[in-house]
PDB file of N, CA and C in Angstrom:
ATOM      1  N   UNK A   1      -1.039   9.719 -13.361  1.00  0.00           N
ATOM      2  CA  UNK A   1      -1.544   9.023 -12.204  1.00  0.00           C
ATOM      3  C   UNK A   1      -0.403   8.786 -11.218  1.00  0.00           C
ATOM      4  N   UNK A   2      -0.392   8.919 -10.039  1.00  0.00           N
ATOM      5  CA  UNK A   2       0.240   9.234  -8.881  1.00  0.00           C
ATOM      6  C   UNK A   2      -0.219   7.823  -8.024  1.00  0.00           C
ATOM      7  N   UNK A   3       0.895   6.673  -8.284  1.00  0.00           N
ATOM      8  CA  UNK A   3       1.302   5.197  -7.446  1.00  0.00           C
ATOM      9  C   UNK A   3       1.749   5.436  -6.367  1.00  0.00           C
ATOM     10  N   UNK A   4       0.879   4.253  -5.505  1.00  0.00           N
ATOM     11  CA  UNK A   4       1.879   3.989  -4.339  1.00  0.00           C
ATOM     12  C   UNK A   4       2.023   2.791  -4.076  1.00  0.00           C
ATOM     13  N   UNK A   5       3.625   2.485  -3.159  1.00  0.00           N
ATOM     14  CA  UNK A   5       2.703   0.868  -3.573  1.00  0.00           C
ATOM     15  C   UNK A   5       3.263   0.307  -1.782  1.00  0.00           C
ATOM     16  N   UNK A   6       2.429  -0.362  -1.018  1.00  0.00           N
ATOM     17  CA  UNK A   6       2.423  -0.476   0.280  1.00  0.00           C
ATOM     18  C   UNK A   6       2.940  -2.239   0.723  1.00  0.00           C
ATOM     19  N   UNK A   7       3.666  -2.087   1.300  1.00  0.00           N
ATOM     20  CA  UNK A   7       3.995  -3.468   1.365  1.00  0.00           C
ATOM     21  C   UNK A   7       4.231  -3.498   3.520  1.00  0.00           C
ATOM     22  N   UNK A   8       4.112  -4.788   3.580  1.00  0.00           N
ATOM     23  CA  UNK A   8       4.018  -4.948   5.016  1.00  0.00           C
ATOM     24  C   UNK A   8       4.856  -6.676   5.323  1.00  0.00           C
ATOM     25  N   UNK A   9       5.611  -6.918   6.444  1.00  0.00           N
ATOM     26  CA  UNK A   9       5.852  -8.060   7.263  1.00  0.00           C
ATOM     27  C   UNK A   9       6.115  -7.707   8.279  1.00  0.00           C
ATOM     28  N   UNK A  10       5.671  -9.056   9.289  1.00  0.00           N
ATOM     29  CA  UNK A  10       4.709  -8.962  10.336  1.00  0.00           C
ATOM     30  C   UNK A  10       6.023  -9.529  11.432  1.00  0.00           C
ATOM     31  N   UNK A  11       6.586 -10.563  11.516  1.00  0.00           N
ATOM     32  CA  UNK A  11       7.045 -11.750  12.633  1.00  0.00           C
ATOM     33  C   UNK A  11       8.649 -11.139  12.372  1.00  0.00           C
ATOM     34  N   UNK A  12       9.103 -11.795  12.757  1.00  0.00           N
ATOM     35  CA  UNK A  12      10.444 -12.154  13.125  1.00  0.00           C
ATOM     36  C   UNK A  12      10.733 -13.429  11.921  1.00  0.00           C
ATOM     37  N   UNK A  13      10.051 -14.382  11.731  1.00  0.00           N
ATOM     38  CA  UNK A  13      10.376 -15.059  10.759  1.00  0.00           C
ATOM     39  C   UNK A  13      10.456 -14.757   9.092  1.00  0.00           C
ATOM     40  N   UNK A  14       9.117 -14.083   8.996  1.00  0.00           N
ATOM     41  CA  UNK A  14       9.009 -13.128   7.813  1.00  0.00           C
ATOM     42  C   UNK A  14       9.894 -12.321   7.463  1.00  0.00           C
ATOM     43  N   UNK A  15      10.561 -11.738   8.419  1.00  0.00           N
ATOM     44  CA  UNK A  15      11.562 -10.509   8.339  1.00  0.00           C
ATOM     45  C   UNK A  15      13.129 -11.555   7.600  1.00  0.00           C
ATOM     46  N   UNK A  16      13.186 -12.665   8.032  1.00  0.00           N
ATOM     47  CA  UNK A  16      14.394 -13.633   8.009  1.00  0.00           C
ATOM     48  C   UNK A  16      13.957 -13.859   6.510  1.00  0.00           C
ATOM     49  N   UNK A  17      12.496 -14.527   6.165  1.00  0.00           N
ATOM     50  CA  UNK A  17      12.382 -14.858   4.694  1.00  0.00           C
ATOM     51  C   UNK A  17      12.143 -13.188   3.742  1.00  0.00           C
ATOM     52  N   UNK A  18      12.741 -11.772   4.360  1.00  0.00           N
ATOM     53  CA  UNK A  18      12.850 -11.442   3.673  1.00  0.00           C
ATOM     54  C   UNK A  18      11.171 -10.819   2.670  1.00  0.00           C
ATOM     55  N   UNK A  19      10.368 -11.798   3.289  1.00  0.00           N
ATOM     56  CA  UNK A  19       9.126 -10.831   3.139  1.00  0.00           C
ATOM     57  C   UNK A  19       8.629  -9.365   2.265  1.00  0.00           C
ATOM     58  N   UNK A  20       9.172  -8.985   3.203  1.00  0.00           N
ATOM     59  CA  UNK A  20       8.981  -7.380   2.522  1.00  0.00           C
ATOM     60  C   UNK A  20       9.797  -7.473   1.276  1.00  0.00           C
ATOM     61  N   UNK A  21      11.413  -7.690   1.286  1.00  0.00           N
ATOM     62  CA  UNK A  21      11.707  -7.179  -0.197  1.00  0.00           C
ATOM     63  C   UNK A  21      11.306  -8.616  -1.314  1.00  0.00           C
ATOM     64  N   UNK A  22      11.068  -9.099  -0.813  1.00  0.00           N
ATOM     65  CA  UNK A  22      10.249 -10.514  -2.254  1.00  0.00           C
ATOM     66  C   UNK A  22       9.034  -9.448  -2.613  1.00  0.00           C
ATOM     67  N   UNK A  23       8.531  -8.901  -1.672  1.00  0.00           N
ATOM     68  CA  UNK A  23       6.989  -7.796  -2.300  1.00  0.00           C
ATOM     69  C   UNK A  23       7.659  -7.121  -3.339  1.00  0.00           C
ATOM     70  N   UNK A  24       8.925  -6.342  -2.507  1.00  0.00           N
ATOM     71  CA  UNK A  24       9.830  -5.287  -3.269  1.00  0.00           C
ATOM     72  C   UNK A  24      10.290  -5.873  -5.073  1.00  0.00           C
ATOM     73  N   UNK A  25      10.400  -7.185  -4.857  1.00  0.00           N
ATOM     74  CA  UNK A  25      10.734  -7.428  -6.008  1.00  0.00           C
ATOM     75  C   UNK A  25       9.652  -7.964  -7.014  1.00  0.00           C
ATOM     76  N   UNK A  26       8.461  -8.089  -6.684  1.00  0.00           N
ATOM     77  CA  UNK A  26       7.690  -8.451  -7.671  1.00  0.00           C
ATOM     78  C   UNK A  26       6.901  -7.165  -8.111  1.00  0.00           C
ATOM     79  N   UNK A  27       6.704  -6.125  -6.830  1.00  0.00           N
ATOM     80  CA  UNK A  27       5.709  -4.696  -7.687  1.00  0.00           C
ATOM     81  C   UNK A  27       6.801  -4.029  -8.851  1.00  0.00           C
ATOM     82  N   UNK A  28       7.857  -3.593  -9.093  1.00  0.00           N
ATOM     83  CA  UNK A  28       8.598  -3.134  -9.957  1.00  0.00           C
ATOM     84  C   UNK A  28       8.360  -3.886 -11.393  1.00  0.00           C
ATOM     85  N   UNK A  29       8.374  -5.117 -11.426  1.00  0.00           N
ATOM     86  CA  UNK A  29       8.438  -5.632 -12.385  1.00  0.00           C
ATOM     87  C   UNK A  29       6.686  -5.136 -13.184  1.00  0.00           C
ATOM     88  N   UNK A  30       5.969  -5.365 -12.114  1.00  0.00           N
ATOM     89  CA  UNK A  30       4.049  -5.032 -12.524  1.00  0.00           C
ATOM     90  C   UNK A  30       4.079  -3.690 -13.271  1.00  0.00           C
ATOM     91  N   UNK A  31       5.006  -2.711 -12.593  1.00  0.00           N
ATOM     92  CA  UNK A  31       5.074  -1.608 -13.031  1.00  0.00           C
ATOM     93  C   UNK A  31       5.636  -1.410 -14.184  1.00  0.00           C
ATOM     94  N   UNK A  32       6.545  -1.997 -14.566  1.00  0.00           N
ATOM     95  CA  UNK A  32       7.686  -2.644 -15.819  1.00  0.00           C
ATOM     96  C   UNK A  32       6.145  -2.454 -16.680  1.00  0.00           C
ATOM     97  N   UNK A  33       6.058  -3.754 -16.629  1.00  0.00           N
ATOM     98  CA  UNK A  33       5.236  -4.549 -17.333  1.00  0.00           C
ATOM     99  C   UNK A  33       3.720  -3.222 -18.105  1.00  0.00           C
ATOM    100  N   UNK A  34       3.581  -2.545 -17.356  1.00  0.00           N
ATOM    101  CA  UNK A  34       2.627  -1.018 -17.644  1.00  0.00           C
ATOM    102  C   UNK A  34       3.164  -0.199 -18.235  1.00  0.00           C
ATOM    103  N   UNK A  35       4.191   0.088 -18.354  1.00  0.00           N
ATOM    104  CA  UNK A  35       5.163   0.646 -18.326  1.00  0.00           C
ATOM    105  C   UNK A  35       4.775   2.082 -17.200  1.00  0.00           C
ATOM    106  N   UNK A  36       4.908   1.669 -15.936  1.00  0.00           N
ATOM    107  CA  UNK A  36       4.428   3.142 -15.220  1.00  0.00           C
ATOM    108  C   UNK A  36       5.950   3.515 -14.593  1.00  0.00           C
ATOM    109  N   UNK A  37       6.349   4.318 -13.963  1.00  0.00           N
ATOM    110  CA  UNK A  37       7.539   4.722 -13.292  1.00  0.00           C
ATOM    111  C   UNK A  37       7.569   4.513 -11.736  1.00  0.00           C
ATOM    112  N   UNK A  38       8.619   3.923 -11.510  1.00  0.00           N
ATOM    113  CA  UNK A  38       8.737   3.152 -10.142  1.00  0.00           C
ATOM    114  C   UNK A  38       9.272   4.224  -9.436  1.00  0.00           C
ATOM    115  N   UNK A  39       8.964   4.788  -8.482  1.00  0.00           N
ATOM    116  CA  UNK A  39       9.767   5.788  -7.835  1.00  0.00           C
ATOM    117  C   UNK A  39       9.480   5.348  -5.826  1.00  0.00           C
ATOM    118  N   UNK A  40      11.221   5.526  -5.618  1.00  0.00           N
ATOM    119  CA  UNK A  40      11.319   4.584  -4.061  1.00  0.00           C
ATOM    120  C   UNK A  40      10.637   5.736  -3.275  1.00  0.00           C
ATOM    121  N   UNK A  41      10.318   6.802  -3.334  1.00  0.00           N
ATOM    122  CA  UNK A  41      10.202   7.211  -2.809  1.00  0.00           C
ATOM    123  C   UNK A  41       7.998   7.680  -2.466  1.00  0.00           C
ATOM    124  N   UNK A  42       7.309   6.751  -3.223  1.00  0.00           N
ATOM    125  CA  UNK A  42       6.289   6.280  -2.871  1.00  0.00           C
ATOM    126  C   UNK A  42       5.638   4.502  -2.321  1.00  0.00           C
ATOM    127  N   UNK A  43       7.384   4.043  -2.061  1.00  0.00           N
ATOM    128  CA  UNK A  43       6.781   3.027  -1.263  1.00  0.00           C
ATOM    129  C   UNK A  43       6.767   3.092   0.552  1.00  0.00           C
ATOM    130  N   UNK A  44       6.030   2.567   0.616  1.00  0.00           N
ATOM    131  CA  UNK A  44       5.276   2.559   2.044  1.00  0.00           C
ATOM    132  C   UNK A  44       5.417   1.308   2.774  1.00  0.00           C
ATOM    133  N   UNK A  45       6.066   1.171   4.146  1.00  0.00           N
ATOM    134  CA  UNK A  45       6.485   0.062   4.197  1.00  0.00           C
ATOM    135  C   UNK A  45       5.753   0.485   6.037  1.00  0.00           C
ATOM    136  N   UNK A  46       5.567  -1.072   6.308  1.00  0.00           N
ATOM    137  CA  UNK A  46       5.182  -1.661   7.691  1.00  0.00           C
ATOM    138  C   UNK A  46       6.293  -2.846   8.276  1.00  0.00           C
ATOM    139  N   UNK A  47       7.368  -2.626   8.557  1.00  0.00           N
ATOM    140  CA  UNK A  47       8.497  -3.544   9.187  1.00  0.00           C
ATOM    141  C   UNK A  47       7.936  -4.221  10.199  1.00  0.00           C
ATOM    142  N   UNK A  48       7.509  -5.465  10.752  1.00  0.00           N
ATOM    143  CA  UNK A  48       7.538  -6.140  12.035  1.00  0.00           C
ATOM    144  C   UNK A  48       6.159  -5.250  12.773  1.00  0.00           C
ATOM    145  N   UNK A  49       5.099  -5.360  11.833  1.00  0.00           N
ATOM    146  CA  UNK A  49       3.953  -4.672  12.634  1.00  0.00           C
ATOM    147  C   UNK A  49       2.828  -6.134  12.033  1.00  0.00           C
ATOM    148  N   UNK A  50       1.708  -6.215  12.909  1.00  0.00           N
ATOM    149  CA  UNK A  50       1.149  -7.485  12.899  1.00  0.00           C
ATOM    150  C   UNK A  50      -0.419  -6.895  11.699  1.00  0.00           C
ATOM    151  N   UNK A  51      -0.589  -7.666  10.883  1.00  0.00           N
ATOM    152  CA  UNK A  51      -1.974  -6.930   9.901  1.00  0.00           C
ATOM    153  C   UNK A  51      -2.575  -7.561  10.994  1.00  0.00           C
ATOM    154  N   UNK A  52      -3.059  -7.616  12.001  1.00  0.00           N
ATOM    155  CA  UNK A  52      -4.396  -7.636  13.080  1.00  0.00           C
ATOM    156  C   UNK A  52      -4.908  -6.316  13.549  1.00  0.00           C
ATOM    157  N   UNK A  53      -3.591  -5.503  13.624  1.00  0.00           N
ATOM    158  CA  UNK A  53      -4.100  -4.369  13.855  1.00  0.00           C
ATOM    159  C   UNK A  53      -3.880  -3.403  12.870  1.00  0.00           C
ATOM    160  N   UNK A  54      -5.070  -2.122  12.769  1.00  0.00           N
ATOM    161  CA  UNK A  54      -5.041  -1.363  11.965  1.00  0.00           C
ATOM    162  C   UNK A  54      -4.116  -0.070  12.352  1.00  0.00           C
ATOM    163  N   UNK A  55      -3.404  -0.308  13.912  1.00  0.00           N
ATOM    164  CA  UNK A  55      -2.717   1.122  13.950  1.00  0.00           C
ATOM    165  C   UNK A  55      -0.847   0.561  13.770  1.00  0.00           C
ATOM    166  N   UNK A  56      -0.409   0.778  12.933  1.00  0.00           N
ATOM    167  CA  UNK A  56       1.096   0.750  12.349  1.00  0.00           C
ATOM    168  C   UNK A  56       0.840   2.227  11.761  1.00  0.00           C
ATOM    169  N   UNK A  57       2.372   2.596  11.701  1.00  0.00           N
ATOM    170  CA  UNK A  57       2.737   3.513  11.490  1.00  0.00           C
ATOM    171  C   UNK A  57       2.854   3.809   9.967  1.00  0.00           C
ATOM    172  N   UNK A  58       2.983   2.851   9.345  1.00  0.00           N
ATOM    173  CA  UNK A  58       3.314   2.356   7.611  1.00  0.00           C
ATOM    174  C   UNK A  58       1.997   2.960   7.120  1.00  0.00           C
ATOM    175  N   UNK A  59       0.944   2.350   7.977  1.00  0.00           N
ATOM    176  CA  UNK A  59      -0.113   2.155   7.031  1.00  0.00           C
ATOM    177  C   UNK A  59      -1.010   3.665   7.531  1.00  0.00           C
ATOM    178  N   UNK A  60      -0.725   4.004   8.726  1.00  0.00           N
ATOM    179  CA  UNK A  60      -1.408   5.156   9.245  1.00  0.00           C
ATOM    180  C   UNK A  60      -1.076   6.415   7.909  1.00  0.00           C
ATOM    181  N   UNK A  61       0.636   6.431   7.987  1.00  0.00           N
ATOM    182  CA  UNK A  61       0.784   7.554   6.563  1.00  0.00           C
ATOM    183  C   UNK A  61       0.247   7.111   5.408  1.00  0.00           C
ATOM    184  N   UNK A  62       0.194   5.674   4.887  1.00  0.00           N
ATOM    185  CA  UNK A  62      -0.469   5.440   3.747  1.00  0.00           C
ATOM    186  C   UNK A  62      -1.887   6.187   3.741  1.00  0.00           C
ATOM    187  N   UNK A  63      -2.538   6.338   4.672  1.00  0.00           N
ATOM    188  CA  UNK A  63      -4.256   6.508   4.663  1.00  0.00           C
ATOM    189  C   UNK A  63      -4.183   7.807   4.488  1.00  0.00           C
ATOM    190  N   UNK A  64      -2.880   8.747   5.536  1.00  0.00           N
ATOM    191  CA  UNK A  64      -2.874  10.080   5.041  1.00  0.00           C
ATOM    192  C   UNK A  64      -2.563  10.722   3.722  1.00  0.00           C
ATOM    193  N   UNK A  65      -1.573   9.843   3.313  1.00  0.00           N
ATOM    194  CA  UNK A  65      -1.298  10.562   1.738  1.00  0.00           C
ATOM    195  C   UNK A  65      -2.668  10.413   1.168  1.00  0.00           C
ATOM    196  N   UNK A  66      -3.480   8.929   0.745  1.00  0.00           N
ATOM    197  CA  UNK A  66      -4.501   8.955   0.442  1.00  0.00           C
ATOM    198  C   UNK A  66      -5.563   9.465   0.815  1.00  0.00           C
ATOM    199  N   UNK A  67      -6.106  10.674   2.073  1.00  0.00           N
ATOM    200  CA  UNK A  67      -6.587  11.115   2.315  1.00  0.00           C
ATOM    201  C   UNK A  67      -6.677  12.592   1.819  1.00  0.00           C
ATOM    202  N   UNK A  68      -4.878  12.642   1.140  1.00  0.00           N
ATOM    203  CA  UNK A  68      -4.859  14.600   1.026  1.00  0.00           C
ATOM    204  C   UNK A  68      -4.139  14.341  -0.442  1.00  0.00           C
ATOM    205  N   UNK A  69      -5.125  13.183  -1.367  1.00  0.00           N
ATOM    206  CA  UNK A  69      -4.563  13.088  -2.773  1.00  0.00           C
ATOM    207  C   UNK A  69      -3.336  13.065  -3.391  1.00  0.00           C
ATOM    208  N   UNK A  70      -2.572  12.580  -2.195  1.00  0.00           N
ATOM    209  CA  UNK A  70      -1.337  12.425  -2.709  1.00  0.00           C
ATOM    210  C   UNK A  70      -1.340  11.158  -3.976  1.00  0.00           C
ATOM    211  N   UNK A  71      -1.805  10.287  -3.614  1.00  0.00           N
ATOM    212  CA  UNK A  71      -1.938   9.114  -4.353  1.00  0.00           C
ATOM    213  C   UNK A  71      -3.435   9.085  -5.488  1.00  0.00           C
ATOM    214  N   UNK A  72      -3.605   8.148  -6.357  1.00  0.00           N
ATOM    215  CA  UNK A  72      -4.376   8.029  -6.952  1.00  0.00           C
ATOM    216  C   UNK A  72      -4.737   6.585  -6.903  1.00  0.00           C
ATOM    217  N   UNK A  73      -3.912   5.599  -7.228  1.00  0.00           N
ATOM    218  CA  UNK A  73      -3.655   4.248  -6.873  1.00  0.00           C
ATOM    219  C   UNK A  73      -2.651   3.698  -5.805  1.00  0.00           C
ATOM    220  N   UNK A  74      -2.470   2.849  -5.245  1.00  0.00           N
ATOM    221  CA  UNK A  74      -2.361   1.455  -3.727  1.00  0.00           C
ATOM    222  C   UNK A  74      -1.977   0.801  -4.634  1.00  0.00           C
ATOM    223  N   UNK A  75      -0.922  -0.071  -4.907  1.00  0.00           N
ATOM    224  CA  UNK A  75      -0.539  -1.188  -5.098  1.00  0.00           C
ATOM    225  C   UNK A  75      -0.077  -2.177  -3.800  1.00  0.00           C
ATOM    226  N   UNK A  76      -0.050  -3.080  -3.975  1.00  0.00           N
ATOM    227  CA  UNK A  76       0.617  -4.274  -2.954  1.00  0.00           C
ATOM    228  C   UNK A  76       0.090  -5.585  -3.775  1.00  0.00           C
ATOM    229  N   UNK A  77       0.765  -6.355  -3.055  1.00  0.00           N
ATOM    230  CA  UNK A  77       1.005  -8.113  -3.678  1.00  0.00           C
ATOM    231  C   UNK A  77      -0.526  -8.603  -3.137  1.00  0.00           C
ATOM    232  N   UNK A  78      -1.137  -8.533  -2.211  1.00  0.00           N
ATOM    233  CA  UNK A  78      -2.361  -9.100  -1.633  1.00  0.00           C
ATOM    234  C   UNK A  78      -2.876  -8.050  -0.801  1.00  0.00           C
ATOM    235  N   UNK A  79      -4.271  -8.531  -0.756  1.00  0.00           N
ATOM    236  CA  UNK A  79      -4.571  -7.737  -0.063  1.00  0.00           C
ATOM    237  C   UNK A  79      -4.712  -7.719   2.098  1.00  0.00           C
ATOM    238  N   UNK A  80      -3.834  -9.249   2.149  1.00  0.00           N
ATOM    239  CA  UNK A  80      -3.527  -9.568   3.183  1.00  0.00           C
ATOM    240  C   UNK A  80      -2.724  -8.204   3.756  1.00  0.00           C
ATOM    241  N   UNK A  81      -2.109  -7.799   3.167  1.00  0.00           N
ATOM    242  CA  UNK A  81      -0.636  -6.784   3.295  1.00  0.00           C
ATOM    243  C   UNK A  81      -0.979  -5.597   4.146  1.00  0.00           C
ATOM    244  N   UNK A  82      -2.465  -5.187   3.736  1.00  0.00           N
ATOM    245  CA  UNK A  82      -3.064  -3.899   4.629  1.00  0.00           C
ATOM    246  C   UNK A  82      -3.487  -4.537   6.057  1.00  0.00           C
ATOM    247  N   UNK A  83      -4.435  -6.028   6.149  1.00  0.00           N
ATOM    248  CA  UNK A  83      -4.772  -6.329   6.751  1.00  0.00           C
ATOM    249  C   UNK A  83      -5.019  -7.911   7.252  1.00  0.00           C
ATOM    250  N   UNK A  84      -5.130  -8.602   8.116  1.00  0.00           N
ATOM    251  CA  UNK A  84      -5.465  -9.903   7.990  1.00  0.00           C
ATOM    252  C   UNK A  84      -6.368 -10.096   8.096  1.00  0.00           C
ATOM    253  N   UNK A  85      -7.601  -9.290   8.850  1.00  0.00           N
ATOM    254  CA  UNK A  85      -9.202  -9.575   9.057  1.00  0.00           C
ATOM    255  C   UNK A  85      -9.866  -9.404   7.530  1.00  0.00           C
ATOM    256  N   UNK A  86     -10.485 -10.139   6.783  1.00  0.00           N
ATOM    257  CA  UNK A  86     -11.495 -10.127   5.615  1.00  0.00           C
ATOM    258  C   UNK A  86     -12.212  -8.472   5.751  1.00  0.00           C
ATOM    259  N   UNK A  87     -12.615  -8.450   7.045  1.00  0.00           N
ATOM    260  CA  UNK A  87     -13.714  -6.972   7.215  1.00  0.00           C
ATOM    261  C   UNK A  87     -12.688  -5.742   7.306  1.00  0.00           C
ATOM    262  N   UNK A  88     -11.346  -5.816   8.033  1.00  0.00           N
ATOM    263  CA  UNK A  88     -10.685  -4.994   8.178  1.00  0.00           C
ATOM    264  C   UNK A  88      -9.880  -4.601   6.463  1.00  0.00           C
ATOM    265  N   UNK A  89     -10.063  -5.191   6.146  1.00  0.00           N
ATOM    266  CA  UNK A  89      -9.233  -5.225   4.328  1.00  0.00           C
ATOM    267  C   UNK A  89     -10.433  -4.561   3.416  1.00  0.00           C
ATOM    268  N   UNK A  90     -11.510  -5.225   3.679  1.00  0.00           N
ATOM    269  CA  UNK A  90     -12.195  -4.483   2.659  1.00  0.00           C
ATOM    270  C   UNK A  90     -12.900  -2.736   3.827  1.00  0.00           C
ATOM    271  N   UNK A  91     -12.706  -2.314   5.136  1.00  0.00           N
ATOM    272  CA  UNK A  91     -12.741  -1.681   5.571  1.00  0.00           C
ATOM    273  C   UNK A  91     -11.704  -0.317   4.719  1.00  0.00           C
ATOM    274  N   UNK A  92     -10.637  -0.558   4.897  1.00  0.00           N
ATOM    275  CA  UNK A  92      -9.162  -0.162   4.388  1.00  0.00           C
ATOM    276  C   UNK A  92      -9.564   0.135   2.943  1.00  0.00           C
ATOM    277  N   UNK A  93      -9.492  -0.856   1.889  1.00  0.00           N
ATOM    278  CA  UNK A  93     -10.002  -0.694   0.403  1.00  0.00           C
ATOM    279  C   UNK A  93     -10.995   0.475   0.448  1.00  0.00           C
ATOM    280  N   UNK A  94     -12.361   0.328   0.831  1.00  0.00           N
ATOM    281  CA  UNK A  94     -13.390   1.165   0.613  1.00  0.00           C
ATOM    282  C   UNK A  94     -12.706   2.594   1.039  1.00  0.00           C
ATOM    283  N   UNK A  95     -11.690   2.578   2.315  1.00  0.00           N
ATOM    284  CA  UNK A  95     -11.113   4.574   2.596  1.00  0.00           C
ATOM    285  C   UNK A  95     -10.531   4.384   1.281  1.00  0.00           C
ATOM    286  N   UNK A  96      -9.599   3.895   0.757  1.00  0.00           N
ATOM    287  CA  UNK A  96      -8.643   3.948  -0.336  1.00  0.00           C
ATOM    288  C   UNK A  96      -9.265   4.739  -1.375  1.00  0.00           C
ATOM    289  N   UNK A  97     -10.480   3.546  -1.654  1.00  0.00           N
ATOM    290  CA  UNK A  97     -11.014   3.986  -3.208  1.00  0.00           C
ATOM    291  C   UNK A  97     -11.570   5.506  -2.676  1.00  0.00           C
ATOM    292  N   UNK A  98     -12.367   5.521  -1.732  1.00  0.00           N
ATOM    293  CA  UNK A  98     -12.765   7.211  -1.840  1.00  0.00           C
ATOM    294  C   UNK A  98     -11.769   8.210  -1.639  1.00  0.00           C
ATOM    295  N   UNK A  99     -10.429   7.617  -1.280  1.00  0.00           N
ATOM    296  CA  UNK A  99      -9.668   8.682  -1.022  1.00  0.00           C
ATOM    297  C   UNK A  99      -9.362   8.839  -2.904  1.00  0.00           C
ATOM    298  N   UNK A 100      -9.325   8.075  -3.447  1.00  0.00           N
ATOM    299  CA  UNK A 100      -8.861   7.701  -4.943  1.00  0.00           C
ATOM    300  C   UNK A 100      -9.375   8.812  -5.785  1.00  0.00           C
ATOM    301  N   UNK A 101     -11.067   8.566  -5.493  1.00  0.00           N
ATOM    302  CA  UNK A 101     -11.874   8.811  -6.350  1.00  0.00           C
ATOM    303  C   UNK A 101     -11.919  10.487  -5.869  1.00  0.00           C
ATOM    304  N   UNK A 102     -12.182  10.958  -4.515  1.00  0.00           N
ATOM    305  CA  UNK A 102     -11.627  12.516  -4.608  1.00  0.00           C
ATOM    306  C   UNK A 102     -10.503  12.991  -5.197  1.00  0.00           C
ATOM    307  N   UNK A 103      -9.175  12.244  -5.445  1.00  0.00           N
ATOM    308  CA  UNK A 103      -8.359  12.841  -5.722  1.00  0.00           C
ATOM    309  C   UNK A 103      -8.296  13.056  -7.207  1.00  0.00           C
ATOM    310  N   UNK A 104      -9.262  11.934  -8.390  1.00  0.00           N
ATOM    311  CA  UNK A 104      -9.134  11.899  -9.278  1.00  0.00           C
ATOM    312  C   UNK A 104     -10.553  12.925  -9.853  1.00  0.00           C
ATOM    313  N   UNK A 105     -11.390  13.353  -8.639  1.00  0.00           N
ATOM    314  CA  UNK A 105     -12.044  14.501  -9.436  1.00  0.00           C
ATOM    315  C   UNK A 105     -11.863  15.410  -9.180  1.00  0.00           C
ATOM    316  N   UNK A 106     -10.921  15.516  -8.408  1.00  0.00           N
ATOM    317  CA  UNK A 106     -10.263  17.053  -8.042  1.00  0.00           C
ATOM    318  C   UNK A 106      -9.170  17.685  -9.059  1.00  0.00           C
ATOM    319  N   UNK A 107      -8.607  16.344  -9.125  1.00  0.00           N
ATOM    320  CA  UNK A 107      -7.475  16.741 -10.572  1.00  0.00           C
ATOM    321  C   UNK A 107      -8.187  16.898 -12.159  1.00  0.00           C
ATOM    322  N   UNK A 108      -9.308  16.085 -11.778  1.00  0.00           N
ATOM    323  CA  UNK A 108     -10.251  16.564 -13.470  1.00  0.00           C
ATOM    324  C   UNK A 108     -10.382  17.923 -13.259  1.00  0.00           C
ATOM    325  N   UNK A 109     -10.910  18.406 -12.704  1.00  0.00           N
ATOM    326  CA  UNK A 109     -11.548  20.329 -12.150  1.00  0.00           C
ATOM    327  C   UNK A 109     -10.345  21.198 -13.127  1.00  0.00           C
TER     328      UNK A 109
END
């Protein structure tokens, strides 16, 4: 199974508390804990972009890998992280899982 794991902060203050790598430091350990393999080079990051809107650059490639099966699973700390609107998050989730679920019956075939 093919992880990714997406993390996002938004302000100028967030960026000061460091935000993003406190995410950085709690998904590794989740992964620990599975024992799955952490590799830096499937995290996905949104620096100083606001979850109000759905166009950042972080999250635009996230949707593409998950669109062309790069991924199988999305990790992140909340699900605030993709988005701040309730409708826009579970908007986001629902592409995810179908991007998920093609990729995982394409690799059954």
């Amino acid at each position: 199974m093919r992880r990714a794991v997406y993390v996002r902060g938004s302000t100028q203050r967030q960026a000061q508390m460091q935000t993003i790598e406190q995410q950085l430091e709690r998904l590794p350990s989740h992964f620990q804990l599975h024992g799955w393999e952490w590799r830096d080079d499937c995290v996905i990051r949104s620096d100083g972009y606001s979850g109000a809107s759905l166009k950042r650059p972080g999250l635009d490639r996230l949707r593409d890998h998950v669109s062309q099966a790069h991924f199988d699973r999305v990790l992140m700390t909340a699900p605030d992280r993709l988005a701040r609107k309730y409708v826009h998050q579970m908007l986001l989730i629902e592409e995810l899982e179908k991007g998920a679920a093609s990729s995982s019956s394409s690799s059954d075939q």
